[in-house]
N, C-alpha and C. Protein backbone atom coordinates (compact mmCIF):
# COMPACT_ATOMS: atom_id res chain seq x y z
N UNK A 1 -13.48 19.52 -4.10
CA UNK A 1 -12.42 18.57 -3.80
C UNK A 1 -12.25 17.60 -4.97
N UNK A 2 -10.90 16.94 -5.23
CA UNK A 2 -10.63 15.89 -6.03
C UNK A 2 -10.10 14.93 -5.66
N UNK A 3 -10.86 13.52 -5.64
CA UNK A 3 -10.35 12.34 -5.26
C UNK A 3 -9.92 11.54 -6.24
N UNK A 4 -8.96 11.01 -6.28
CA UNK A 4 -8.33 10.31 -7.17
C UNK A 4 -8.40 8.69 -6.50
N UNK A 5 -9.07 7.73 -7.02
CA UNK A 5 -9.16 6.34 -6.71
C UNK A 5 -8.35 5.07 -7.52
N UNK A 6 -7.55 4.63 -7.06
CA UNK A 6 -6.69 3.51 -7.73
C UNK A 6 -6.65 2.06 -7.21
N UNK A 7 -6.73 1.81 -8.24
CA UNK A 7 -7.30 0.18 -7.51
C UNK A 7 -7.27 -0.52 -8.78
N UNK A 8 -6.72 -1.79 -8.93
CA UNK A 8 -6.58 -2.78 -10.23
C UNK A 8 -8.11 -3.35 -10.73
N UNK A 9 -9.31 -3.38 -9.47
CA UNK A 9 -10.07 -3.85 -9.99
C UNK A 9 -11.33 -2.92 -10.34
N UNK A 10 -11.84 -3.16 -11.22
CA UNK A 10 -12.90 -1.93 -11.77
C UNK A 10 -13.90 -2.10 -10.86
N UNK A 11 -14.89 -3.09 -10.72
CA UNK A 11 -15.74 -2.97 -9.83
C UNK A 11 -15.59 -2.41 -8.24
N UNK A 12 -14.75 -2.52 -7.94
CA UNK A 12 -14.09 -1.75 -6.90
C UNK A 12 -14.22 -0.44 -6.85
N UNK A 13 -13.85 0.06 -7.77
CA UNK A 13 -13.37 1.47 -8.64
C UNK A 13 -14.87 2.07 -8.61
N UNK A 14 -15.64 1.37 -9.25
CA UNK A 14 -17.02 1.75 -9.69
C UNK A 14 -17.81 1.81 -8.27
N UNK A 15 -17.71 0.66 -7.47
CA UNK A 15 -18.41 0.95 -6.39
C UNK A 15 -18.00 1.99 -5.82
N UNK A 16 -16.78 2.48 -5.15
CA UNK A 16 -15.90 3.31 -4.60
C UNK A 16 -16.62 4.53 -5.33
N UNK A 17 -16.24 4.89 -6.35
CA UNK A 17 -16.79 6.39 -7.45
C UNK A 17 -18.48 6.98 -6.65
N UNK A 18 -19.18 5.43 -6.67
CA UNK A 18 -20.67 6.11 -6.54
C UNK A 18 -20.82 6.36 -5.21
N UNK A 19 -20.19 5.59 -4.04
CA UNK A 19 -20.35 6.00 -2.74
C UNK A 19 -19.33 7.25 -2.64
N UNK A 20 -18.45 7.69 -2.91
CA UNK A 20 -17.58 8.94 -2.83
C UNK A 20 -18.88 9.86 -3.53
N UNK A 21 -19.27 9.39 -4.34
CA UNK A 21 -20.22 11.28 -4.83
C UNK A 21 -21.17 10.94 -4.11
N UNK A 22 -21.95 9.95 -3.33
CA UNK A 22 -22.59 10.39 -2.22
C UNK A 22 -22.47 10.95 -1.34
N UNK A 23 -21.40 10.91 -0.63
CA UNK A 23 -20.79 11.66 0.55
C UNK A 23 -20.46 12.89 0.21
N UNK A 24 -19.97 12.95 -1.14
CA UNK A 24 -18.72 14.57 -1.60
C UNK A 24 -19.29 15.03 -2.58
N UNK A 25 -18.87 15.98 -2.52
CA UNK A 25 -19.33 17.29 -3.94
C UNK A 25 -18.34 17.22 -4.64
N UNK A 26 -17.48 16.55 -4.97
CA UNK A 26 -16.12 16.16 -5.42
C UNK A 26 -15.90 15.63 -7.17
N UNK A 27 -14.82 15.74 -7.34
CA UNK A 27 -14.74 15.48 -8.70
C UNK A 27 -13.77 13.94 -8.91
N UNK A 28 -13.89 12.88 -9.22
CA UNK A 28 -13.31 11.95 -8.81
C UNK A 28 -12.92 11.18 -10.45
N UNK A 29 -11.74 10.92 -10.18
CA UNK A 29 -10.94 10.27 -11.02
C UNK A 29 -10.28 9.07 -10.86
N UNK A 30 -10.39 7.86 -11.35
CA UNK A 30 -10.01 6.70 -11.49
C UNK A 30 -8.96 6.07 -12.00
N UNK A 31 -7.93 5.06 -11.95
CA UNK A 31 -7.09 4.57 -12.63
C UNK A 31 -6.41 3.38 -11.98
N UNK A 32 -6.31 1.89 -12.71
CA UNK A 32 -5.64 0.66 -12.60
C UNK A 32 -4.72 0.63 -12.09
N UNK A 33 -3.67 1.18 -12.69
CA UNK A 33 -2.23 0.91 -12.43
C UNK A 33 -1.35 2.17 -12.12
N UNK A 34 -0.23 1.85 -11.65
CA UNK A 34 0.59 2.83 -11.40
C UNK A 34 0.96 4.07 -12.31
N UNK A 35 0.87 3.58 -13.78
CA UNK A 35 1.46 4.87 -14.65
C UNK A 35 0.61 5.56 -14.50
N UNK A 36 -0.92 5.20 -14.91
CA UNK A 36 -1.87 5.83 -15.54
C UNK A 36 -2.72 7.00 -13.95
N UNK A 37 -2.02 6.26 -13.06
CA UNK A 37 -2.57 6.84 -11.71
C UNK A 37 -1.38 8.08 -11.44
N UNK A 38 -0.21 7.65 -11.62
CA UNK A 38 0.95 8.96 -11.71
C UNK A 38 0.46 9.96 -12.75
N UNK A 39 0.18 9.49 -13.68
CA UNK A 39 -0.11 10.55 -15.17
C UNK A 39 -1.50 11.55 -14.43
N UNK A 40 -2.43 10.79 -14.07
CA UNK A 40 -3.47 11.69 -13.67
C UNK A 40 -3.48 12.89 -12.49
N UNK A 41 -2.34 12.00 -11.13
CA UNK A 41 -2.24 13.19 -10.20
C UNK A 41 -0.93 14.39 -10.70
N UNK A 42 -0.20 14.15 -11.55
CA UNK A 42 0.62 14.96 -12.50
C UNK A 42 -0.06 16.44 -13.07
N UNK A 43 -1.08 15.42 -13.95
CA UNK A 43 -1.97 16.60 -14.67
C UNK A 43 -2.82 17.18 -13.81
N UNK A 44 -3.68 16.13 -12.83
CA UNK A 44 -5.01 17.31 -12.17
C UNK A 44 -4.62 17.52 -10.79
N UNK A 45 -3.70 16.85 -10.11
CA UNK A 45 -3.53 17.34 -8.86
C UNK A 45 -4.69 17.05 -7.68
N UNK A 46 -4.67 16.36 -7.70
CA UNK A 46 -6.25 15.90 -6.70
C UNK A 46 -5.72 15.94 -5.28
N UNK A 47 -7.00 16.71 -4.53
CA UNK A 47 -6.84 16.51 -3.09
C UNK A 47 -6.22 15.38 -2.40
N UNK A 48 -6.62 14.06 -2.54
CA UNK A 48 -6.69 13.13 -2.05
C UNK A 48 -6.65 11.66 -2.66
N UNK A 49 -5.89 10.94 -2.60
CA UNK A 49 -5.53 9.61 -3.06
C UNK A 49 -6.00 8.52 -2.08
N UNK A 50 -6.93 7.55 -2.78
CA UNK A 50 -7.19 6.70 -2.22
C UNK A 50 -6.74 5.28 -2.97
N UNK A 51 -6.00 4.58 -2.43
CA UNK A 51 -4.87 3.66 -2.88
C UNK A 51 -4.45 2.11 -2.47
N UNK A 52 -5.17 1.16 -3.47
CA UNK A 52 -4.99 -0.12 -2.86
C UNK A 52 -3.64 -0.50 -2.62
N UNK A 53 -3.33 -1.23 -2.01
CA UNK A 53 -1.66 -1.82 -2.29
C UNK A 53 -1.07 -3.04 -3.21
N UNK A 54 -2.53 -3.85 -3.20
CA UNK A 54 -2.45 -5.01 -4.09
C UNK A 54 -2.72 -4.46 -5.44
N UNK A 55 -1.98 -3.94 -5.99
CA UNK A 55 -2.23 -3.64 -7.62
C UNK A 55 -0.84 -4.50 -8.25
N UNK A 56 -1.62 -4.85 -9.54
CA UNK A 56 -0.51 -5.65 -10.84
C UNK A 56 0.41 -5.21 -11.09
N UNK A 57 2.13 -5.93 -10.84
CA UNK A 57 2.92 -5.42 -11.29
C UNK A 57 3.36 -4.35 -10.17
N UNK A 58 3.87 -2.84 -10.42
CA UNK A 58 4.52 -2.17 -9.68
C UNK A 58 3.17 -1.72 -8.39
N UNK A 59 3.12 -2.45 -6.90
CA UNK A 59 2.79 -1.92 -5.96
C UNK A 59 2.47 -0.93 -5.45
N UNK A 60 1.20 -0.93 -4.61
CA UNK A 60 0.97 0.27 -4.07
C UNK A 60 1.99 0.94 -3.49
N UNK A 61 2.54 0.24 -2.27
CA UNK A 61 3.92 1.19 -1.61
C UNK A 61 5.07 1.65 -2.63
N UNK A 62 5.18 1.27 -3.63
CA UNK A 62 6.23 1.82 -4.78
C UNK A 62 5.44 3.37 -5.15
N UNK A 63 3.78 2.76 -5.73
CA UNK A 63 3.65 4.11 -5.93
C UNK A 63 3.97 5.50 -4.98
N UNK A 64 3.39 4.98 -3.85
CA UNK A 64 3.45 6.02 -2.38
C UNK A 64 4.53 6.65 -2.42
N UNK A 65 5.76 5.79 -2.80
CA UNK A 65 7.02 6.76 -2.42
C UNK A 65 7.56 7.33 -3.99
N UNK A 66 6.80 6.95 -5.41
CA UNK A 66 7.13 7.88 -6.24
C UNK A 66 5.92 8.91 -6.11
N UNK A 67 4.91 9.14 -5.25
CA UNK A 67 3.68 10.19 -5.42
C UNK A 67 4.80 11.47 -4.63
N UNK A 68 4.90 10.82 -3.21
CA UNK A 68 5.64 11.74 -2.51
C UNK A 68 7.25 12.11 -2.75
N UNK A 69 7.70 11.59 -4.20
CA UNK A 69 9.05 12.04 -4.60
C UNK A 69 8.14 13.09 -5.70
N UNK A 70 7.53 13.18 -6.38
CA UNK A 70 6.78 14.42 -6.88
C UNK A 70 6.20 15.37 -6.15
N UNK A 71 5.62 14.87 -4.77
CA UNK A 71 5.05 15.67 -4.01
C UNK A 71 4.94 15.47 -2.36
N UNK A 72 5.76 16.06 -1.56
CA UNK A 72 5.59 15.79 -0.40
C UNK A 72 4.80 15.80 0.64
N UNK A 73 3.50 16.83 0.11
CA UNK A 73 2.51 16.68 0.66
C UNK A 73 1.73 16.50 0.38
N UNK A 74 1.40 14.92 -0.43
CA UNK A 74 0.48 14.51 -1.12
C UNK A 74 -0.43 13.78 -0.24
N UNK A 75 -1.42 13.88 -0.28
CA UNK A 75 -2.74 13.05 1.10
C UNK A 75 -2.99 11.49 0.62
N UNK A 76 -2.47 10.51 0.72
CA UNK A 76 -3.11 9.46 0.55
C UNK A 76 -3.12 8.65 1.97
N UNK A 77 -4.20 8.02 1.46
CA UNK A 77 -4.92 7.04 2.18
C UNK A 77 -4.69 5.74 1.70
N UNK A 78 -4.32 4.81 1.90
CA UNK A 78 -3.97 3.18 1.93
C UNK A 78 -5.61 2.25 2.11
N UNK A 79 -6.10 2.16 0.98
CA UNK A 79 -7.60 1.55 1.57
C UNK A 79 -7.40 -0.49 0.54
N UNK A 80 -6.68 -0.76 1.47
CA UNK A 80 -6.53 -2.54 1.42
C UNK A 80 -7.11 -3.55 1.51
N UNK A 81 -7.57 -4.33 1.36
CA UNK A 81 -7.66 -5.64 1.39
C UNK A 81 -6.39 -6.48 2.63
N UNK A 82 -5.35 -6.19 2.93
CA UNK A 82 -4.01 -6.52 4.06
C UNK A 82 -4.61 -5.63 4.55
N UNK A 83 -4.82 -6.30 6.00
CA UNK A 83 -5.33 -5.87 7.49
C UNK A 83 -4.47 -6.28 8.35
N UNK A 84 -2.78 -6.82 8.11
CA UNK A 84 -1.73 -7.02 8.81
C UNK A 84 -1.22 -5.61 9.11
N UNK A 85 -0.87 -5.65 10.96
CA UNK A 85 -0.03 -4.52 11.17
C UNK A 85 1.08 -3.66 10.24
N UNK A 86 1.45 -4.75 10.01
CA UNK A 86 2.99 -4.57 9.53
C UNK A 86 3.14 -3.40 8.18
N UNK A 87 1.45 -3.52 7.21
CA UNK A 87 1.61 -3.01 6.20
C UNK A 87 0.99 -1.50 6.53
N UNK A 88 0.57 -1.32 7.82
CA UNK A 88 -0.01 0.29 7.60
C UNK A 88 1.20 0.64 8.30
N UNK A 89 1.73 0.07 9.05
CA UNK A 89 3.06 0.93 10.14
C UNK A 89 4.14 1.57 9.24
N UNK A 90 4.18 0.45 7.81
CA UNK A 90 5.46 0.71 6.92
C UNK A 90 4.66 1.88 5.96
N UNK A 91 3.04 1.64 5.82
CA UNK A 91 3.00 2.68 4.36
C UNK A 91 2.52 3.97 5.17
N UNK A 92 2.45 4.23 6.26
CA UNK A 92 2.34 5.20 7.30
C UNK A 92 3.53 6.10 7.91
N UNK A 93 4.73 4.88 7.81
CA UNK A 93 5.95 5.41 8.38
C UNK A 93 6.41 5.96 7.11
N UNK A 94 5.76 5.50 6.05
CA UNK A 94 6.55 5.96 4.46
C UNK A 94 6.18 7.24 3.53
N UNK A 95 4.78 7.41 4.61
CA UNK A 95 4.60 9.07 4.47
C UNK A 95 2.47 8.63 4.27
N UNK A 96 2.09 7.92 3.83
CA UNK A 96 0.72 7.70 3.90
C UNK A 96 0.19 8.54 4.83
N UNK A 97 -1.14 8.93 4.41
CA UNK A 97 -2.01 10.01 5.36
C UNK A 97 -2.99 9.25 6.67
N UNK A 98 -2.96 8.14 5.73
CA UNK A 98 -4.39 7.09 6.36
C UNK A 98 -4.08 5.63 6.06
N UNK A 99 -4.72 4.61 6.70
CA UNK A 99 -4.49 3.35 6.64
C UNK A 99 -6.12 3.19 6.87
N UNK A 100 -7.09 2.13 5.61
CA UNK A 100 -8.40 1.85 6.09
C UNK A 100 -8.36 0.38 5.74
N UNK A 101 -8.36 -1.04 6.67
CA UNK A 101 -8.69 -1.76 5.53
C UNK A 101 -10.17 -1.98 4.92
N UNK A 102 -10.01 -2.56 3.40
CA UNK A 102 -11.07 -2.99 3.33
C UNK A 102 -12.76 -3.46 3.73
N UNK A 103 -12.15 -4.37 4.80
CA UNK A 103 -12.74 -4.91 5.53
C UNK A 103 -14.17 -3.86 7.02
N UNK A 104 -12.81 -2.96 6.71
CA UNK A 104 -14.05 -1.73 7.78
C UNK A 104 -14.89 -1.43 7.30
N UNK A 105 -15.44 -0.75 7.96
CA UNK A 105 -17.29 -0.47 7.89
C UNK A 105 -17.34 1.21 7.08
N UNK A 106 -17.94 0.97 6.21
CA UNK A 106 -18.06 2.54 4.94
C UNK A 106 -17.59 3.90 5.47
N UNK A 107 -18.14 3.78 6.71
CA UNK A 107 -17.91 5.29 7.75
C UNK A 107 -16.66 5.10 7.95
N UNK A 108 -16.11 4.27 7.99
CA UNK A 108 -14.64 5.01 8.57
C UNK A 108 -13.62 5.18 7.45
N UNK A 109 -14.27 4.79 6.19
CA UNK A 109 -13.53 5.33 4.90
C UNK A 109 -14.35 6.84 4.67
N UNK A 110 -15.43 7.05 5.20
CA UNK A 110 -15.63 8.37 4.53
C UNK A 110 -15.17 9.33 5.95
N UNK A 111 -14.91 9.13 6.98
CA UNK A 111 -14.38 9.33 7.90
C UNK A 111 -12.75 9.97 7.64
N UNK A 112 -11.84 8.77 6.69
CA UNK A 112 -10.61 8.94 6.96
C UNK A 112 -10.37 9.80 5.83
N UNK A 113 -11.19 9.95 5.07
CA UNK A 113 -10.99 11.00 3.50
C UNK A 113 -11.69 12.35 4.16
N UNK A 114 -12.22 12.53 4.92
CA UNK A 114 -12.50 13.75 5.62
C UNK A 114 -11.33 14.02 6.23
N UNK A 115 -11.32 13.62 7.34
CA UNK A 115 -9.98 14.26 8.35
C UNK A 115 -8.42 14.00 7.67
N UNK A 116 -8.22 13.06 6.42
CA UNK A 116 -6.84 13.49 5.55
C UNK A 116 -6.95 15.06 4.80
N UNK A 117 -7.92 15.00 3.85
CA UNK A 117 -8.67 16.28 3.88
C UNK A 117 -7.85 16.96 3.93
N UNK A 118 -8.79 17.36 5.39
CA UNK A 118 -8.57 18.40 6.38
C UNK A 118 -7.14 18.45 6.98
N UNK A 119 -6.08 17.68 6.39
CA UNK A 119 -4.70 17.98 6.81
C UNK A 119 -4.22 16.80 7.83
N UNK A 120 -5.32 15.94 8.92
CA UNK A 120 -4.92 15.05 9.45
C UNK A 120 -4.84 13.69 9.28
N UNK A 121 -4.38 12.59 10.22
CA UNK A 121 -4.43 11.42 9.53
C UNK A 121 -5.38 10.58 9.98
N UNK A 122 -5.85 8.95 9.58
CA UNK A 122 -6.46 8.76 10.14
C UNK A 122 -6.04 6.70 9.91
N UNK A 123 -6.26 5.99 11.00
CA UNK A 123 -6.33 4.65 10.86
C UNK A 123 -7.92 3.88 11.44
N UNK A 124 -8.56 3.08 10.63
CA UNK A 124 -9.59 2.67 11.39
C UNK A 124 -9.48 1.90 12.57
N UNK A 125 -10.60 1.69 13.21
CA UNK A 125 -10.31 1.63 14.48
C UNK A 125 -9.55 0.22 15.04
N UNK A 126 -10.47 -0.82 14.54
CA UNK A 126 -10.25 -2.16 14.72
C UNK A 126 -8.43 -2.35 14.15
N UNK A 127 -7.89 -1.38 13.21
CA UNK A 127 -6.54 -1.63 13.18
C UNK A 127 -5.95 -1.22 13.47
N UNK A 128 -6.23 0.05 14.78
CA UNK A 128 -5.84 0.88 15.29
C UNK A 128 -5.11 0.44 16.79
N UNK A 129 -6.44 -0.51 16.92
CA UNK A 129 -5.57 -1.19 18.28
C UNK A 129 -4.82 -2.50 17.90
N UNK A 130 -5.37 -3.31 16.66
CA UNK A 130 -3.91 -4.36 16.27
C UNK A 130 -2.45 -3.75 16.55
N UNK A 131 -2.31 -2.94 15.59
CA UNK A 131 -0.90 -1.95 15.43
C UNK A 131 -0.24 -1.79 17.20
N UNK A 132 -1.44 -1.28 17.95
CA UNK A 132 -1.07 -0.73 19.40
C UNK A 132 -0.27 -2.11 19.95
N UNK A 133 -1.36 -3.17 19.28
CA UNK A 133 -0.75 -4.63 20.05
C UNK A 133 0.80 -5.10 19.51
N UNK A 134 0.74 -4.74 18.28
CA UNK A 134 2.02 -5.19 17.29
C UNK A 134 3.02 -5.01 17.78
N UNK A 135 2.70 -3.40 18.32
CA UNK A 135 4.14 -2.60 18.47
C UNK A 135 4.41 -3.36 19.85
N UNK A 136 3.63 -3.82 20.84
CA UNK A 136 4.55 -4.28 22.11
C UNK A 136 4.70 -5.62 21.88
N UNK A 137 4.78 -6.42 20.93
CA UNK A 137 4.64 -7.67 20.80
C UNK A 137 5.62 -7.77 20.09
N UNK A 138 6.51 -8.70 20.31
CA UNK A 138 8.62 -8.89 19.65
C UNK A 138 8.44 -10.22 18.60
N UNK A 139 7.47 -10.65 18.07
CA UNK A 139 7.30 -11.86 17.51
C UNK A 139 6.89 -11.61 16.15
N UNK A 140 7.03 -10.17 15.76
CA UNK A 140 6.58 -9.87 14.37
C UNK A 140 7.60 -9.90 13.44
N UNK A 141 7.85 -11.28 12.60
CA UNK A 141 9.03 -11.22 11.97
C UNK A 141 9.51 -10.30 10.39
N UNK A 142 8.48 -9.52 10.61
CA UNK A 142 8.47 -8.58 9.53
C UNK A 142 8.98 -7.05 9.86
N UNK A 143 9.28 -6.66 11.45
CA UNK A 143 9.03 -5.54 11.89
C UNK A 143 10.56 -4.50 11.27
N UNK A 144 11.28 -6.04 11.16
CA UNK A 144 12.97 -5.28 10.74
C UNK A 144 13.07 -5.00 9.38
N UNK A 145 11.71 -5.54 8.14
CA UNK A 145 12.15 -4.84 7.00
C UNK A 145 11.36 -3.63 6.95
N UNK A 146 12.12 -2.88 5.48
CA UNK A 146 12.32 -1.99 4.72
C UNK A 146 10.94 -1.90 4.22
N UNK A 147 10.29 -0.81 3.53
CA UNK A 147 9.26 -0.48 2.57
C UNK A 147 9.58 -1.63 1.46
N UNK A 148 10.98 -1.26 0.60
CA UNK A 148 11.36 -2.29 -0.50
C UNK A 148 11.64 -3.55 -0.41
N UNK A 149 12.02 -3.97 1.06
CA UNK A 149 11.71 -5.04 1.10
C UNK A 149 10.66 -5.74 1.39
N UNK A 150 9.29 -5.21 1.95
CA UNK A 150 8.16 -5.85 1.83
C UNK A 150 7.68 -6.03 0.45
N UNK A 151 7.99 -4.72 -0.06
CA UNK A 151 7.51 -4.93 -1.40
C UNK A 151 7.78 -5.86 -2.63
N UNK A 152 9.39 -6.05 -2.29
CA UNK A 152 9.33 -7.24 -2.50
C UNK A 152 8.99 -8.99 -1.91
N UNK A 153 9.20 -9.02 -0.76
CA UNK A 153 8.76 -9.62 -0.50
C UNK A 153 7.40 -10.23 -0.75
N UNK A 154 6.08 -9.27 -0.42
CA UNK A 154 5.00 -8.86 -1.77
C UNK A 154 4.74 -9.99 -2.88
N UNK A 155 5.52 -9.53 -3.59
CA UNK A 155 5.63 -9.87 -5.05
C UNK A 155 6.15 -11.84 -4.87
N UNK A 156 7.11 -11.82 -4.12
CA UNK A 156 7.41 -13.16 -4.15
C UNK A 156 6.23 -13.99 -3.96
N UNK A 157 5.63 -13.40 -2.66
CA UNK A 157 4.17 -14.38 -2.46
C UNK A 157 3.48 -14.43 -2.97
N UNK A 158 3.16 -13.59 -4.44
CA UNK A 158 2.54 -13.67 -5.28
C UNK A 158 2.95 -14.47 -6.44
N UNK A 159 4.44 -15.13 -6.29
CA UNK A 159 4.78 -16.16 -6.81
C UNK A 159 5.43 -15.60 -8.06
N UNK A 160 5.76 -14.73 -8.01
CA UNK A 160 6.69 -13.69 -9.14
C UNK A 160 7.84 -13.70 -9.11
N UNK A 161 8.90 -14.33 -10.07
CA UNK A 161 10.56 -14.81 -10.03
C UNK A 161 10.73 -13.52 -10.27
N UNK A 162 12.10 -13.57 -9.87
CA UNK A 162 13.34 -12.05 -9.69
C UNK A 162 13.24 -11.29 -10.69
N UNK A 163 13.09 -11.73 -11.49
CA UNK A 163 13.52 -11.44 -13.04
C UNK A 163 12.20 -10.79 -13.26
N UNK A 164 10.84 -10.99 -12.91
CA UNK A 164 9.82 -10.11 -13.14
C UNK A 164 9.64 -9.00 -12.22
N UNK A 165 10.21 -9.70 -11.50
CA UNK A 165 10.15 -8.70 -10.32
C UNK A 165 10.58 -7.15 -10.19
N UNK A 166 11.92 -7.58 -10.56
CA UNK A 166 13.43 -6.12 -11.08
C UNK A 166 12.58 -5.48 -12.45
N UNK A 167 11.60 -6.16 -13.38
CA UNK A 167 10.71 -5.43 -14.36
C UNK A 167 10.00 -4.58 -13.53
N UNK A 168 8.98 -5.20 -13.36
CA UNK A 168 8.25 -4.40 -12.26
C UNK A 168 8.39 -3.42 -11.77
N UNK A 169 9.60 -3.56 -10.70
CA UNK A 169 9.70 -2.39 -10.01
C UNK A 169 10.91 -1.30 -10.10
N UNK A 170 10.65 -1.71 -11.83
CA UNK A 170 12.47 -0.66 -12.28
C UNK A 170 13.49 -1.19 -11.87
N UNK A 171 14.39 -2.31 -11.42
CA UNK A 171 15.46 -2.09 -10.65
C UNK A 171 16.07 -2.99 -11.17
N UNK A 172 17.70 -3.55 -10.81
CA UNK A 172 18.20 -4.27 -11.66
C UNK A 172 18.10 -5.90 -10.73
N UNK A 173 18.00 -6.77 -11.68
CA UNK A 173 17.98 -7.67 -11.00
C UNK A 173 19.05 -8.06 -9.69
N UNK A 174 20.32 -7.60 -10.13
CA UNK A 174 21.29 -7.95 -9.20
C UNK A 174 20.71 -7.07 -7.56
N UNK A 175 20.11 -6.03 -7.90
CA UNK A 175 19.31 -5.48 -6.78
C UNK A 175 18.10 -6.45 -5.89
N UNK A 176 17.45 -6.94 -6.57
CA UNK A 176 16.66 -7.77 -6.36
C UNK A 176 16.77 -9.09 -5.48
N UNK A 177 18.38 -9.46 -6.48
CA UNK A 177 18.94 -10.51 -5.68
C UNK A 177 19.57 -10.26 -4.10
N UNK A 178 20.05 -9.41 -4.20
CA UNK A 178 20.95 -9.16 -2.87
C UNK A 178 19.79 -8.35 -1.52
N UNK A 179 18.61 -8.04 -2.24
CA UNK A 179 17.51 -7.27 -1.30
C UNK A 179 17.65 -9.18 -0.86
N UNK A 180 17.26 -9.79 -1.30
CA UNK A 180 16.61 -11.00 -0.82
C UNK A 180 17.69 -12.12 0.20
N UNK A 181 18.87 -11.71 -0.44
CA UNK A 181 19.73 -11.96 0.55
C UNK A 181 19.73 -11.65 1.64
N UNK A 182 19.38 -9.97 1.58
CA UNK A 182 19.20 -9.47 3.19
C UNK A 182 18.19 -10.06 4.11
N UNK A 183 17.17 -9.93 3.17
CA UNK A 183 15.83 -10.72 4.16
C UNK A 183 16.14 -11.92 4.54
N UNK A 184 16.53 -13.00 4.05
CA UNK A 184 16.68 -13.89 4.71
C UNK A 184 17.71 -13.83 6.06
N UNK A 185 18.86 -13.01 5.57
CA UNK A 185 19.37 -12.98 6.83
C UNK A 185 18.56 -12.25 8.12
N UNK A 186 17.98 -11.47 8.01
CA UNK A 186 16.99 -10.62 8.90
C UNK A 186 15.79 -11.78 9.20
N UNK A 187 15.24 -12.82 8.37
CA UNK A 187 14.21 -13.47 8.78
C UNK A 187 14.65 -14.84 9.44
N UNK A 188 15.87 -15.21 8.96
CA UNK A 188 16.65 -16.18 9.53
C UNK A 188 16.12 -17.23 8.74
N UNK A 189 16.16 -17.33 7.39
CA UNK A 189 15.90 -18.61 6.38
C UNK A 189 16.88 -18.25 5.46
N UNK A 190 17.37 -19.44 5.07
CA UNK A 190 18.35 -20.33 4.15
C UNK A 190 18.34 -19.99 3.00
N UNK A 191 16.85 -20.72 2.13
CA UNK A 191 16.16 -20.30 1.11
C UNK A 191 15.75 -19.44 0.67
N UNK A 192 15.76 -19.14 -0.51
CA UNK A 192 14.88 -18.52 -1.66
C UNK A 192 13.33 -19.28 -1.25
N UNK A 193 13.26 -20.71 -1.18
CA UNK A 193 11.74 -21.69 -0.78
C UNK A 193 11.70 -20.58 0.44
N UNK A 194 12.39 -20.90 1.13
CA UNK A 194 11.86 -20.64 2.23
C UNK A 194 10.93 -18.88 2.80
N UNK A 195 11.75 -18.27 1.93
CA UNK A 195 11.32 -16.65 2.05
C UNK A 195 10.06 -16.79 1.27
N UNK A 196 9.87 -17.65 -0.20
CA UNK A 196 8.38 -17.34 -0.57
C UNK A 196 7.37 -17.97 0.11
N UNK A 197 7.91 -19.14 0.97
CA UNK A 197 7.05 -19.65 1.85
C UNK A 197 6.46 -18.37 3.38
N UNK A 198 7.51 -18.29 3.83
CA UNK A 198 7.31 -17.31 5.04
C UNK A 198 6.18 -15.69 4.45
N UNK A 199 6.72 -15.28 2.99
CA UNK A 199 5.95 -14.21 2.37
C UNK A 199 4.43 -14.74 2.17
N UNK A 200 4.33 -15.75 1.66
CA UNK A 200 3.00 -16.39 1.78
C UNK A 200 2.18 -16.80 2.92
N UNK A 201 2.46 -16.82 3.91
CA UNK A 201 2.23 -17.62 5.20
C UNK A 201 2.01 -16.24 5.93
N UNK A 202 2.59 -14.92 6.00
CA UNK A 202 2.53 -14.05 6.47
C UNK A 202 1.98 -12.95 6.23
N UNK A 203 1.94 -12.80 4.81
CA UNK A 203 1.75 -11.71 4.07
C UNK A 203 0.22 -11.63 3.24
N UNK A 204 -0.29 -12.88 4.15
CA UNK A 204 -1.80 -13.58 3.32
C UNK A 204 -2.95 -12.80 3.51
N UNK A 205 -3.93 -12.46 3.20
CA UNK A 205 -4.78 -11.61 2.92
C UNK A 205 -6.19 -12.15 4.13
């Protein structure tokens, strides 16, 4: 098997590498950022993607939906640091294999890279029943956006103006601008303040 691990921070990376060849007979490959993580599943094709969302610059969910515009049945797994409903429902509904956060207990990451694997999906447990709660609960003011608009959204709370933003994630700024128009109308704020406030307040780790 080949696991491919992406994640901005190395120690992460490094821890991740040595507990994966404990568990697997596997051949495992590493990479920061989005290009260098596209360039590698390009060339080697790895079983399985395991994929933070908080990475520098162009986002995990950006990558997700350029992995699966190269490949539609590409296996990734979403392993986060965001333990909010909102972000496994969207990178799950957006084709993701698995949702683990961070925060779970080792087994259910070597758990969810088994049964993606093996063709199925998997969410850990403790966010398994958040999500169950999310979905009957009408107070989630995030539930009406888009993949691109979390993603941007994202980025705002990370305190990133338009203009880096439309870098980032390829697009033109005037795109950028009018995504944000929408959200506010969908979140029901006024502001530009106000959306990086609500992205921050909501979108917090």
């Amino acid at each position: 098997m080949k696991i491919l691990l992406v994640d901005d921070h190395g120690v992460v990376r490094e821890g991740l590498r040595r507990l994966l060849s404990i568990h697997f007979n596997a051949t495992i490959f590493d990479a920061a950022d989005v290009e260098s993580a596209l360039e590698i599943y390009k060339r080697d094709w790895p079983d399985v993607i395991v994929l933070d969302l908080n990475l520098e610059g162009t986002g995990g969910l950006e990558m997700l939906r350029r992995v699966l515009v190269t490949d539609d049945n590409a296996k990734i797994i979403i392993f986060s640091m965001h333990h909010e409903p909102v972000y496994a429902v969207r990178a799950l509904r957006s084709g993701a294999r698995g949702y683990i956060s961070k925060s779970a207990p080792v087994d259910e990451l070597i758990t969810g890279i088994r049964k993606v694997a093996d063709g199925g999906q998997y969410i850990d447990r403790d966010l398994a029943s958040r999500i169950a709660v999310s979905q009957i609960s009408t107070d989630d003011p995030l539930k009406s956006l888009s993949i691109r608009e979390i993603e941007i959204l994202r980025l705002l709370g990370q305190g990133k103006s338009m203009t880096t933003i439309s870098e980032n994630l390829g697009i033109a700024y005037k795109t950028v601008a009018n995504i944000c128009t929408q959200m506010k109308v969908k979140l029901g704020v006024d502001r530009t303040a106000d959306l990086i406030r609500l992205a921050v307040e909501t979108l917090k780790s």
